[in-house]
N, C-alpha and C. Protein backbone atom coordinates (compact mmCIF):
# COMPACT_ATOMS: atom_id res chain seq x y z
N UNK A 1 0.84 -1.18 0.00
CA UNK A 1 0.00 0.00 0.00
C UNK A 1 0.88 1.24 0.00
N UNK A 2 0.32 2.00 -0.35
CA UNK A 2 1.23 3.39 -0.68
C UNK A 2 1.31 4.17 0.54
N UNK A 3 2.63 4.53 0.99
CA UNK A 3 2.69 5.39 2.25
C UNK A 3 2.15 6.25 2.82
N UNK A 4 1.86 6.82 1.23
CA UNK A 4 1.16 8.33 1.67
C UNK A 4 -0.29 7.96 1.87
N UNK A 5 -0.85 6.81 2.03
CA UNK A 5 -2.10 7.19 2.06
C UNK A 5 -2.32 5.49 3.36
N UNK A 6 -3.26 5.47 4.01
CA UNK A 6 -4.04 4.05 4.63
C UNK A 6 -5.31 4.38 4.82
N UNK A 7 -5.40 3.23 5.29
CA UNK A 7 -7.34 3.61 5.83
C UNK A 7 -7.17 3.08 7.42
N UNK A 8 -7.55 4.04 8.22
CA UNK A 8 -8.55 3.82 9.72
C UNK A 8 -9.89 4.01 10.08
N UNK A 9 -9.96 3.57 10.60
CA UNK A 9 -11.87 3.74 11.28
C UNK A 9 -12.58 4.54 11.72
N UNK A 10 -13.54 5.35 12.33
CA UNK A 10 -13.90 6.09 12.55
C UNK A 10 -14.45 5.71 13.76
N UNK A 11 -15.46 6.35 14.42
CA UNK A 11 -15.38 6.05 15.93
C UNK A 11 -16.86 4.91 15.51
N UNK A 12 -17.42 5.27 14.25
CA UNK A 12 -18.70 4.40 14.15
C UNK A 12 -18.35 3.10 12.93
N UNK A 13 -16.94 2.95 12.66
CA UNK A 13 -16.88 1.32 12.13
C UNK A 13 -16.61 2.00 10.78
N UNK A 14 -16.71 3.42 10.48
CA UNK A 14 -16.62 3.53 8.57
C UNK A 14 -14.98 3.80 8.50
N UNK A 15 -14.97 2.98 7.40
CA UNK A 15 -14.08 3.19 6.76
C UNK A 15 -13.13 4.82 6.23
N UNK A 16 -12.18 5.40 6.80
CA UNK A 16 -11.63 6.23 6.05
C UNK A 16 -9.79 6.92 5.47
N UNK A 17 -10.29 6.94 4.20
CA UNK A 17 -9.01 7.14 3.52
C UNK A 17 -8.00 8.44 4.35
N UNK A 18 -7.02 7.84 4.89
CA UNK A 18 -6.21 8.95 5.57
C UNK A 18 -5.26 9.18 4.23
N UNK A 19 -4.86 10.60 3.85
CA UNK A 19 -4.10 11.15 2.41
C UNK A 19 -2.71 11.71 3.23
N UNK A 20 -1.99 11.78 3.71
CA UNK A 20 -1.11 12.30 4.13
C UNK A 20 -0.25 13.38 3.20
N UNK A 21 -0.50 12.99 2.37
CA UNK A 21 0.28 14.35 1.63
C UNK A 21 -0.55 15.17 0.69
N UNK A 22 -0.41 16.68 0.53
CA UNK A 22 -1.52 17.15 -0.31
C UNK A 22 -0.58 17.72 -1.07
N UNK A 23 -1.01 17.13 -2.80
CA UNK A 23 -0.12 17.04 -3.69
C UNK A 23 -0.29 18.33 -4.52
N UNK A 24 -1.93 18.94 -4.58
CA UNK A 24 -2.81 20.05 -5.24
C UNK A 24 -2.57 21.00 -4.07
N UNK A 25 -1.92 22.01 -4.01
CA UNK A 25 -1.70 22.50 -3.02
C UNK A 25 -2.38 24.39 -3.52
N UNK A 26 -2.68 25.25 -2.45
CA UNK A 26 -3.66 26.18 -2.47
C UNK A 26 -5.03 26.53 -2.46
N UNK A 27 -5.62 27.57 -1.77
CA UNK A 27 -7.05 26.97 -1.81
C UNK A 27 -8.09 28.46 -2.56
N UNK A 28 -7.58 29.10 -2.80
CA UNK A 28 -7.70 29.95 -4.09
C UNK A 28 -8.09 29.56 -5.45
N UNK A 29 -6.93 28.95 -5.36
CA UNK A 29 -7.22 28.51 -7.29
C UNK A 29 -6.64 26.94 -7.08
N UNK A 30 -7.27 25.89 -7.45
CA UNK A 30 -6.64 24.85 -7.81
C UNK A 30 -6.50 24.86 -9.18
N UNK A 31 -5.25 24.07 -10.11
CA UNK A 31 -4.68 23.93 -11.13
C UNK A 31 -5.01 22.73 -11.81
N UNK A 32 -6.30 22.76 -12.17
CA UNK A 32 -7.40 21.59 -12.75
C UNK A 32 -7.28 21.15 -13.70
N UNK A 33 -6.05 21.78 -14.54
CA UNK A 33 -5.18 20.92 -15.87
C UNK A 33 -4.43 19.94 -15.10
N UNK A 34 -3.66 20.52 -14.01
CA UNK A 34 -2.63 19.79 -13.34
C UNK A 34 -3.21 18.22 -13.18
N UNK A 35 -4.67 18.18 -12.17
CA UNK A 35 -5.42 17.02 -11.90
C UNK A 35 -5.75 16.09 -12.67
N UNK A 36 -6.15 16.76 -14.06
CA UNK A 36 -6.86 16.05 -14.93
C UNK A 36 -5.79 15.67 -16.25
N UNK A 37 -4.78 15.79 -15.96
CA UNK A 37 -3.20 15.16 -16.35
C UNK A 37 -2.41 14.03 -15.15
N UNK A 38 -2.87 14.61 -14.10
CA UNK A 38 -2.24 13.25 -13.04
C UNK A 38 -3.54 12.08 -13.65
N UNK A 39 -4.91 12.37 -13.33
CA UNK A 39 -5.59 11.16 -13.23
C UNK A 39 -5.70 10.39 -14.30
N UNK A 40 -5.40 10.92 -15.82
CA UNK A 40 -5.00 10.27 -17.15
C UNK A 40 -3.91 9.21 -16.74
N UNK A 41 -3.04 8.97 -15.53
CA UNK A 41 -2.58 7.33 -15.19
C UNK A 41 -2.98 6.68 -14.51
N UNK A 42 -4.45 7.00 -14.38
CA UNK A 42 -5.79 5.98 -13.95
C UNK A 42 -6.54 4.96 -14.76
N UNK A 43 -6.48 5.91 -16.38
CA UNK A 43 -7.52 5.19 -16.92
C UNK A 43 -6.65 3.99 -17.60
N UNK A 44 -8.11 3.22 -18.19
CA UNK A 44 -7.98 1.79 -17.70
C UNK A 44 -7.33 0.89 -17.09
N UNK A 45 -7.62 1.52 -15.83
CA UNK A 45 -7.25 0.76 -14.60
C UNK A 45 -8.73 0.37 -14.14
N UNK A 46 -9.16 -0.82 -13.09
CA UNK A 46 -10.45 -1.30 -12.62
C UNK A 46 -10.23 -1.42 -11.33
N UNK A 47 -11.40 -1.27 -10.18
CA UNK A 47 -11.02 -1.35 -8.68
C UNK A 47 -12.52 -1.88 -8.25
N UNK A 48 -11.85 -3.11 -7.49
CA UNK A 48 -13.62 -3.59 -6.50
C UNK A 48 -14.43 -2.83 -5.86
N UNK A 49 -15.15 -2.55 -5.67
CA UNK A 49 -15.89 -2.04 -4.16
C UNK A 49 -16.16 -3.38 -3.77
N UNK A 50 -15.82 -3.04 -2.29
CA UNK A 50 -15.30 -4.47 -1.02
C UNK A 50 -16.92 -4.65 -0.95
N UNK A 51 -17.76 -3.72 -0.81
CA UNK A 51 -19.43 -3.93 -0.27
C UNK A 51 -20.11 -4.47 -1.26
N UNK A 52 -20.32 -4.34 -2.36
CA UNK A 52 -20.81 -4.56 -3.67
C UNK A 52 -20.02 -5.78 -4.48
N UNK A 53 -18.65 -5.76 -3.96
CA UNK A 53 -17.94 -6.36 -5.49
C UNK A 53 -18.84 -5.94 -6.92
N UNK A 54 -18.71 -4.90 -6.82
CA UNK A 54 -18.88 -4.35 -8.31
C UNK A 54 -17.82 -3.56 -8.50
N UNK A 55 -17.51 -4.15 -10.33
CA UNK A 55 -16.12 -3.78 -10.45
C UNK A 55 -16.21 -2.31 -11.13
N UNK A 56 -15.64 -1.09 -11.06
CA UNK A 56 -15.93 -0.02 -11.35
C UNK A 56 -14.42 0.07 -12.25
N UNK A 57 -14.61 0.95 -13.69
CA UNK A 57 -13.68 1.22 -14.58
C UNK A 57 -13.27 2.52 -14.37
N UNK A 58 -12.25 2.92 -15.09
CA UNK A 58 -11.84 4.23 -15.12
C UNK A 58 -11.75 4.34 -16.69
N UNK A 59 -12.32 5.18 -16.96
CA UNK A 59 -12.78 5.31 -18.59
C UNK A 59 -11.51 6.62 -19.13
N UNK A 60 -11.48 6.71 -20.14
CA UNK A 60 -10.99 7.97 -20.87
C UNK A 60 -11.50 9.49 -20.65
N UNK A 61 -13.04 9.59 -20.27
CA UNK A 61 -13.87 10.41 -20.03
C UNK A 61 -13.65 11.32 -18.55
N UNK A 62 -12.97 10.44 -17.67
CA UNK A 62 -13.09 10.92 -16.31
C UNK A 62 -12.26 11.94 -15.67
N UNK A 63 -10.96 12.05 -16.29
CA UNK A 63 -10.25 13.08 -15.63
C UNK A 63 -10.72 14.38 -16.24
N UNK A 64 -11.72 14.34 -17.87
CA UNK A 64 -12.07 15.53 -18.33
C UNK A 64 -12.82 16.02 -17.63
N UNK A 65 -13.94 15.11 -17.19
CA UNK A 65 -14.53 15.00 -16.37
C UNK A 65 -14.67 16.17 -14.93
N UNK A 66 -13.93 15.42 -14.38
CA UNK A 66 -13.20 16.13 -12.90
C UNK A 66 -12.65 17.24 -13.26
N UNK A 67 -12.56 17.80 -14.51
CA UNK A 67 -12.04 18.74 -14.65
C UNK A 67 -12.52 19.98 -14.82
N UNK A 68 -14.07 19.63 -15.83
CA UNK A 68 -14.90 20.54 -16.25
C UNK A 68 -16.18 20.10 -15.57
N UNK A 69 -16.65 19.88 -14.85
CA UNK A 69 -18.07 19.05 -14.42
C UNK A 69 -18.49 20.41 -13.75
N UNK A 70 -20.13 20.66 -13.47
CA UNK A 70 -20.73 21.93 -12.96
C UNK A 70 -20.28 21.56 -11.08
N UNK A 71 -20.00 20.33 -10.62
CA UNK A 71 -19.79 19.99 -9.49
C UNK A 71 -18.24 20.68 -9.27
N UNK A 72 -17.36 20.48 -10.25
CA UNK A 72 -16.00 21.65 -9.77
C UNK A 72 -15.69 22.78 -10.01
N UNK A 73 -16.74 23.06 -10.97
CA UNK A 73 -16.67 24.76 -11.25
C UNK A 73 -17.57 25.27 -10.19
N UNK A 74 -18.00 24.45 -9.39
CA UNK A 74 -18.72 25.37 -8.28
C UNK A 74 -18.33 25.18 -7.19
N UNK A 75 -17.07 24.29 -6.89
CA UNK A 75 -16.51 24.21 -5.68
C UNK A 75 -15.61 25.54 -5.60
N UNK A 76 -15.27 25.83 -4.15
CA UNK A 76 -14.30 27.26 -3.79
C UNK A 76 -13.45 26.65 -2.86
N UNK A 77 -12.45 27.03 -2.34
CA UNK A 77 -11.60 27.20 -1.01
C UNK A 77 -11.23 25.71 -0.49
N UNK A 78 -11.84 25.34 0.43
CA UNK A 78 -11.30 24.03 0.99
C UNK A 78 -11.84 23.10 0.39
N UNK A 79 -13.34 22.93 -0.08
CA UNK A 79 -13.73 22.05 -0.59
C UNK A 79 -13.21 21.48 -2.15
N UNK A 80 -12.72 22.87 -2.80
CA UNK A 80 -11.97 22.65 -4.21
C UNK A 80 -10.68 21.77 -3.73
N UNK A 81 -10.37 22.18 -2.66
CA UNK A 81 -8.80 21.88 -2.46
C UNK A 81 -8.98 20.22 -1.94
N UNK A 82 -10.01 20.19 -1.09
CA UNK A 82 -10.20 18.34 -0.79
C UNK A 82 -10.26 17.76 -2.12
N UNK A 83 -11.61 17.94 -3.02
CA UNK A 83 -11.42 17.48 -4.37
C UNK A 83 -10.39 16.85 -5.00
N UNK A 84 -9.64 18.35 -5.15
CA UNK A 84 -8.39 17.74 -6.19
C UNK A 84 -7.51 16.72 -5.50
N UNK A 85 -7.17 16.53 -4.07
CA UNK A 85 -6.72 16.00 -3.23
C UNK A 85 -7.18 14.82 -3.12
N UNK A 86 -8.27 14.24 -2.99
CA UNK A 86 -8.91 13.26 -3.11
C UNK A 86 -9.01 12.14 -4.19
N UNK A 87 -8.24 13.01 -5.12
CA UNK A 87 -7.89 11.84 -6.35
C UNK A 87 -6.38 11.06 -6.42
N UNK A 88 -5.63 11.16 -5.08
CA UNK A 88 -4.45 10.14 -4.88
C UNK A 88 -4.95 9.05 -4.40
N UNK A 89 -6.05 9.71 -3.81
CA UNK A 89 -6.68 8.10 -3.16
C UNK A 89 -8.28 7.54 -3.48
N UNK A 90 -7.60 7.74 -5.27
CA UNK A 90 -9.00 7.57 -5.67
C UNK A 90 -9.19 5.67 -6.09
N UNK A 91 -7.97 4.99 -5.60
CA UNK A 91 -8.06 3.67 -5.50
C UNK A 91 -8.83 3.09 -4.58
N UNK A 92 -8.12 3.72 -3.05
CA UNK A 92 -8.86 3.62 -2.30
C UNK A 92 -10.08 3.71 -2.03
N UNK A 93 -10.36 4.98 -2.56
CA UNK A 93 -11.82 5.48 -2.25
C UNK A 93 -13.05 4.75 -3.00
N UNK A 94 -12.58 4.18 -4.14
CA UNK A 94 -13.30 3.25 -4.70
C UNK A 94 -13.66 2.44 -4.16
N UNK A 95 -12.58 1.33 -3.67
CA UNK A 95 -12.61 -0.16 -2.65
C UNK A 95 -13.38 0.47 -1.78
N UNK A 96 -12.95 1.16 -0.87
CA UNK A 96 -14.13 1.37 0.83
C UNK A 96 -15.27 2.72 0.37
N UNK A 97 -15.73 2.00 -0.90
CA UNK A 97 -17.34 2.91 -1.11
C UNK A 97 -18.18 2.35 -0.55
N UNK A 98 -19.15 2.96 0.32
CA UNK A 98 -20.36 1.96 1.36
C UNK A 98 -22.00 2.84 0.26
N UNK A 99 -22.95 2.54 0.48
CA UNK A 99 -24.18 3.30 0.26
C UNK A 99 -24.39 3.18 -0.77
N UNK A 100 -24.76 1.59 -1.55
CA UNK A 100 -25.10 2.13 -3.31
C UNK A 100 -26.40 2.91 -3.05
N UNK A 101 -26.51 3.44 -4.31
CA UNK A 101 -28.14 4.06 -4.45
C UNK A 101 -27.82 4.06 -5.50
N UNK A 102 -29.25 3.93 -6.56
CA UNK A 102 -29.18 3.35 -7.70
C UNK A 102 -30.08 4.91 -8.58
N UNK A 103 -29.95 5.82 -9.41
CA UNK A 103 -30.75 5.94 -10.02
C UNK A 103 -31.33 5.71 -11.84
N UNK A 104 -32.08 6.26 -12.39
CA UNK A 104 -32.82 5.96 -13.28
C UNK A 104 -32.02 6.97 -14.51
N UNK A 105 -31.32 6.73 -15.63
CA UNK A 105 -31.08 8.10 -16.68
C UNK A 105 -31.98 8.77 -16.89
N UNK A 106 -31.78 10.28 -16.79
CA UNK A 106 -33.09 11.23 -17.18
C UNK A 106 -32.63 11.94 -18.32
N UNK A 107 -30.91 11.90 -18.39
CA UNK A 107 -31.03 13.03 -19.70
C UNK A 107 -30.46 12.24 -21.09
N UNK A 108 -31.01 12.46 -22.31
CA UNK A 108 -30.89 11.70 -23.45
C UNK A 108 -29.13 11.82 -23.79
N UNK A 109 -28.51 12.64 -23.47
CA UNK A 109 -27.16 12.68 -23.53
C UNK A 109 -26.48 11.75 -23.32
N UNK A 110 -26.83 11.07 -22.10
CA UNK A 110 -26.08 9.91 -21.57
C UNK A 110 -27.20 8.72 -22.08
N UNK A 111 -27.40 8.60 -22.97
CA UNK A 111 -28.44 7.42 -23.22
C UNK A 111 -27.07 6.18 -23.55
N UNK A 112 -25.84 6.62 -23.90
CA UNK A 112 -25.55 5.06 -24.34
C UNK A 112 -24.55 4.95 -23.17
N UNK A 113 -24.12 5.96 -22.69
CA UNK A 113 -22.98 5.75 -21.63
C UNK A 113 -23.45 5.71 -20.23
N UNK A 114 -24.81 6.16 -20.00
CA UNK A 114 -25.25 5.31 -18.98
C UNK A 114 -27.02 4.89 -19.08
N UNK A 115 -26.67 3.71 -20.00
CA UNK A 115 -27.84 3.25 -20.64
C UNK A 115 -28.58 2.92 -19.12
N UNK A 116 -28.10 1.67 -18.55
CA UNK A 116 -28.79 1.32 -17.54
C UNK A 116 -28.73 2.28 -16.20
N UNK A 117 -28.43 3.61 -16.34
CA UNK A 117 -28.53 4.72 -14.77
C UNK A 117 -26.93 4.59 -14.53
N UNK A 118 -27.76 5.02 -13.14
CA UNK A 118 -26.19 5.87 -12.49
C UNK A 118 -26.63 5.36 -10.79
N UNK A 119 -24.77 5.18 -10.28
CA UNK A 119 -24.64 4.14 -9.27
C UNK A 119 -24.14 5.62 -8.24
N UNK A 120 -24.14 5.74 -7.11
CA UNK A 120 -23.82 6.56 -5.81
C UNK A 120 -23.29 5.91 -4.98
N UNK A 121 -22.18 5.63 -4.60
CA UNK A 121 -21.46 5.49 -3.18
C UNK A 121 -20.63 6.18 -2.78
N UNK A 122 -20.82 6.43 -1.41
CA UNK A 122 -20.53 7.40 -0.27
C UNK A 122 -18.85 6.67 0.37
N UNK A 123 -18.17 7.91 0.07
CA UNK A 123 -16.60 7.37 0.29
C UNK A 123 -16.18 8.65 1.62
N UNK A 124 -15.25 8.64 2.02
CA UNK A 124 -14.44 9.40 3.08
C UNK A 124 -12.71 9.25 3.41
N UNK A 125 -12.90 10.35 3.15
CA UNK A 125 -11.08 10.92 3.43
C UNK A 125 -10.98 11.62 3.97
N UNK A 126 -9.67 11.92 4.55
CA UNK A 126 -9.00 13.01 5.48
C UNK A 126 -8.20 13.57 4.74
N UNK A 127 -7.65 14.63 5.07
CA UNK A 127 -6.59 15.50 4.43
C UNK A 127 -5.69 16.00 5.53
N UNK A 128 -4.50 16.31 5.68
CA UNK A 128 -4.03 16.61 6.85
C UNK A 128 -4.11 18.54 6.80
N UNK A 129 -3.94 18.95 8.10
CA UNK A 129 -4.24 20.64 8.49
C UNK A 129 -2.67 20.87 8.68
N UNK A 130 -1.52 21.64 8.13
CA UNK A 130 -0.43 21.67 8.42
C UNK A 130 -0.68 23.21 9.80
N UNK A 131 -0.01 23.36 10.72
CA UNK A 131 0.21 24.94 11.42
C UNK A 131 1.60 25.35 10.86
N UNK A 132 1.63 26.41 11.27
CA UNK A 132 2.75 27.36 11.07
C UNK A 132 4.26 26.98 11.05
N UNK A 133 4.78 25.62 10.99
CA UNK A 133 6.10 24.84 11.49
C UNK A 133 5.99 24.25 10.54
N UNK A 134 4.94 24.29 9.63
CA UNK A 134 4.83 23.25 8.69
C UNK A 134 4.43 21.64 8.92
N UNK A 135 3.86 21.14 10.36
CA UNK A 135 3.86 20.25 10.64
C UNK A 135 2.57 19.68 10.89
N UNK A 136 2.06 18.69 10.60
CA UNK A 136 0.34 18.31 10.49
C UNK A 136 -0.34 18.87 12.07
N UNK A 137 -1.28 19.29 12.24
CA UNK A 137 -1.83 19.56 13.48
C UNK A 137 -2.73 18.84 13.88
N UNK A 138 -3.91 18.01 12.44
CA UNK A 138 -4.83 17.71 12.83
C UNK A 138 -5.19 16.96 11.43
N UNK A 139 -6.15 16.36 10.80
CA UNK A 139 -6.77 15.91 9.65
C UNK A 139 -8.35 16.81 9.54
N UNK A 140 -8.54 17.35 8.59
CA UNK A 140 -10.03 17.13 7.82
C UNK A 140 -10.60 16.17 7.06
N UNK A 141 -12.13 16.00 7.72
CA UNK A 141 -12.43 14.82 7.01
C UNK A 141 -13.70 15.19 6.18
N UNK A 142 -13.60 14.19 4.95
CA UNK A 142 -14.35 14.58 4.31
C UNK A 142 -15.72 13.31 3.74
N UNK A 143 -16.56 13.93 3.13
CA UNK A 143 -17.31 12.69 2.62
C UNK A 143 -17.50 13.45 1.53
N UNK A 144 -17.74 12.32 0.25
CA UNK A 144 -17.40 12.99 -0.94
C UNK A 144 -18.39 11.25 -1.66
N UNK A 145 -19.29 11.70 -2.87
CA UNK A 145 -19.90 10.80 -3.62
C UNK A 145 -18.92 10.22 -4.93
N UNK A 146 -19.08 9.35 -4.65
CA UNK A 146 -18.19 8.38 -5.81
C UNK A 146 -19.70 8.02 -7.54
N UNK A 147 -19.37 8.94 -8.31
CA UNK A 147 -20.73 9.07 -9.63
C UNK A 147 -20.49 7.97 -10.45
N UNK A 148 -20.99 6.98 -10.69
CA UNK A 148 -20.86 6.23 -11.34
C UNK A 148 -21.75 5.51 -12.10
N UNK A 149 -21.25 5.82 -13.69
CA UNK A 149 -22.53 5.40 -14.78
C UNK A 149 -22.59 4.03 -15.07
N UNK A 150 -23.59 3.51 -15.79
CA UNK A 150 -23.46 1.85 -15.76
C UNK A 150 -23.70 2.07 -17.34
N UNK A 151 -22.90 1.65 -18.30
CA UNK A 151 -23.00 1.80 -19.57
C UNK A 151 -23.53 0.62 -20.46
N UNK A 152 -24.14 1.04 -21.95
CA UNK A 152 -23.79 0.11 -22.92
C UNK A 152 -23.34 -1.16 -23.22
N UNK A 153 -22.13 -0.84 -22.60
CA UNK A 153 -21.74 -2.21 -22.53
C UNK A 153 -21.44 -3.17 -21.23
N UNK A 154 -22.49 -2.66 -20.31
CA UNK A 154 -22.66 -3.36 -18.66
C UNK A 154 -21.70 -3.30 -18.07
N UNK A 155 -20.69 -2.56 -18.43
CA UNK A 155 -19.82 -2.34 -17.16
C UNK A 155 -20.23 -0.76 -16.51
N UNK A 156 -19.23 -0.56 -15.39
CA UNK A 156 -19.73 0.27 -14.42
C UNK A 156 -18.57 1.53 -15.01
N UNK A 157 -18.18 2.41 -14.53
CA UNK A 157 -17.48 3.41 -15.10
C UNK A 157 -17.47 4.64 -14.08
N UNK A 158 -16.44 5.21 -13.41
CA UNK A 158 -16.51 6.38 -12.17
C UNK A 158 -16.51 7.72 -13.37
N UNK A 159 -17.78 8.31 -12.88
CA UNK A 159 -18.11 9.27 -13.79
C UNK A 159 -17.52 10.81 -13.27
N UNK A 160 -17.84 10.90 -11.85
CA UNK A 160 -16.75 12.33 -10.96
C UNK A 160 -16.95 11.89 -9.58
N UNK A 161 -16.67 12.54 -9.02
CA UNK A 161 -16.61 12.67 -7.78
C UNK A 161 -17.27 13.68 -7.10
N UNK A 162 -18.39 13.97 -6.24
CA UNK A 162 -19.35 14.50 -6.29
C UNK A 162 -19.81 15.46 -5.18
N UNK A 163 -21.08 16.54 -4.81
CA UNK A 163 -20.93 16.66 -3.15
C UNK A 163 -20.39 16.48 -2.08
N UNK A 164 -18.91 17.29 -2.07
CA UNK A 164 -17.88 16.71 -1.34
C UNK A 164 -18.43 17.35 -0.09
N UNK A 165 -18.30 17.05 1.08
CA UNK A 165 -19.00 18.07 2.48
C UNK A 165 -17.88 17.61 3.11
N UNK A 166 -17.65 18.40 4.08
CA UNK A 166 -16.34 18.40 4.96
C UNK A 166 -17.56 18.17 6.63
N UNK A 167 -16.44 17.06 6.82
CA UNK A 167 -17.50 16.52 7.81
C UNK A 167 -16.86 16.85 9.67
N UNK A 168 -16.01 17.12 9.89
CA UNK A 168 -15.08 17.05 11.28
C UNK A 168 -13.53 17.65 11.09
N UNK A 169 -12.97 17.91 12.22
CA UNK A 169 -11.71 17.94 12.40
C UNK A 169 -11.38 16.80 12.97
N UNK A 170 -10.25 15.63 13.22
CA UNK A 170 -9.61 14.61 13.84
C UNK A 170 -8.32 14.96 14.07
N UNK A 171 -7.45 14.28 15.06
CA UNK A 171 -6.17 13.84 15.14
C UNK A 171 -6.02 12.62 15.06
N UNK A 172 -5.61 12.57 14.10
CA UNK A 172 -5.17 10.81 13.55
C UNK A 172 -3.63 10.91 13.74
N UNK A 173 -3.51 9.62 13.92
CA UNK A 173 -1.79 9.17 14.21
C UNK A 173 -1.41 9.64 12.72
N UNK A 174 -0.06 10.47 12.81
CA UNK A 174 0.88 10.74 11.84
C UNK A 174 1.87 9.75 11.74
């Protein structure tokens, strides 16, 4: 497993992605070419969800995706900055997705790429809070929707990453 990142528990049994390093750094402007050039050595790659075993793809579509979606042009400040952050441990966050919810396609756009609807599971990460020494003080945690279309050709496909809400402050072991 990769250093910079594990998963611990929460005080109620959920699963969450601890990120230790924040690679998208500023909370002004994130650099959303930058992101959507890292996550282009995602695609076609495939990852389980542990709850479902449903196998979810990473398509060609997705880092454009994350890049231009009305969900990140309307994020600001910390929540932009979890976002972009949230895609080192977008392996993770896949595997420990809990909450399918299933819905129905409504817009003819996506008629072939998500013929059969669109899948929702509820993922969580931390980000670490550096103070003034430069040294972690604390983690933010976040919960953030994992979008995922079910296409054409019956596989599953992570479409963005979604309603990110910042849920607590923690001190997690560094």
């Amino acid at each position: 497993m990769d250093k910079r990142m594990e998963i611990m528990q929460d005080e109620e049994g959920n699963n969450i992605v601890i990120i230790h390093d924040i690679q998208f750094k500023g909370r002004q402007h994130i650099e959303w070419d930058e992101v959507e050039t890292y996550l282009k050595e995602y695609v076609g790659c495939c990852y389980e969800i542990l709850e479902t075993s449903d196998v979810v793809y990473i398509g060609p579509d997705f880092p454009k995706e994350i890049k231009g979606s009305c969900d990140t042009k309307a994020l600001k400040g910390t929540n932009a900055k979890a976002k972009a952050n949230a895609t080192q441990g977008l392996p993770l966050l896949l595997e420990n997705a809990t909450n399918q919810r299933w819905n129905q396609n409504h817009k003819e756009k996506h008629g072939t790429d998500a013929k059969f609807g669109w899948y929702r599971y509820t993922s969580r990460f931390a980000l670490p809070v550096y103070d003034n020494m430069g040294k972690v003080s604390r983690y933010n945690t976040f919960r953030i929707e994992m979008l995922i279309r079910h296409a054409s050709d019956e596989k599953m496909y992570l479409y963005d990453m979604v309603n990110i809400k910042k849920e607590k402050e923690t001190k997690y072991p560094t």
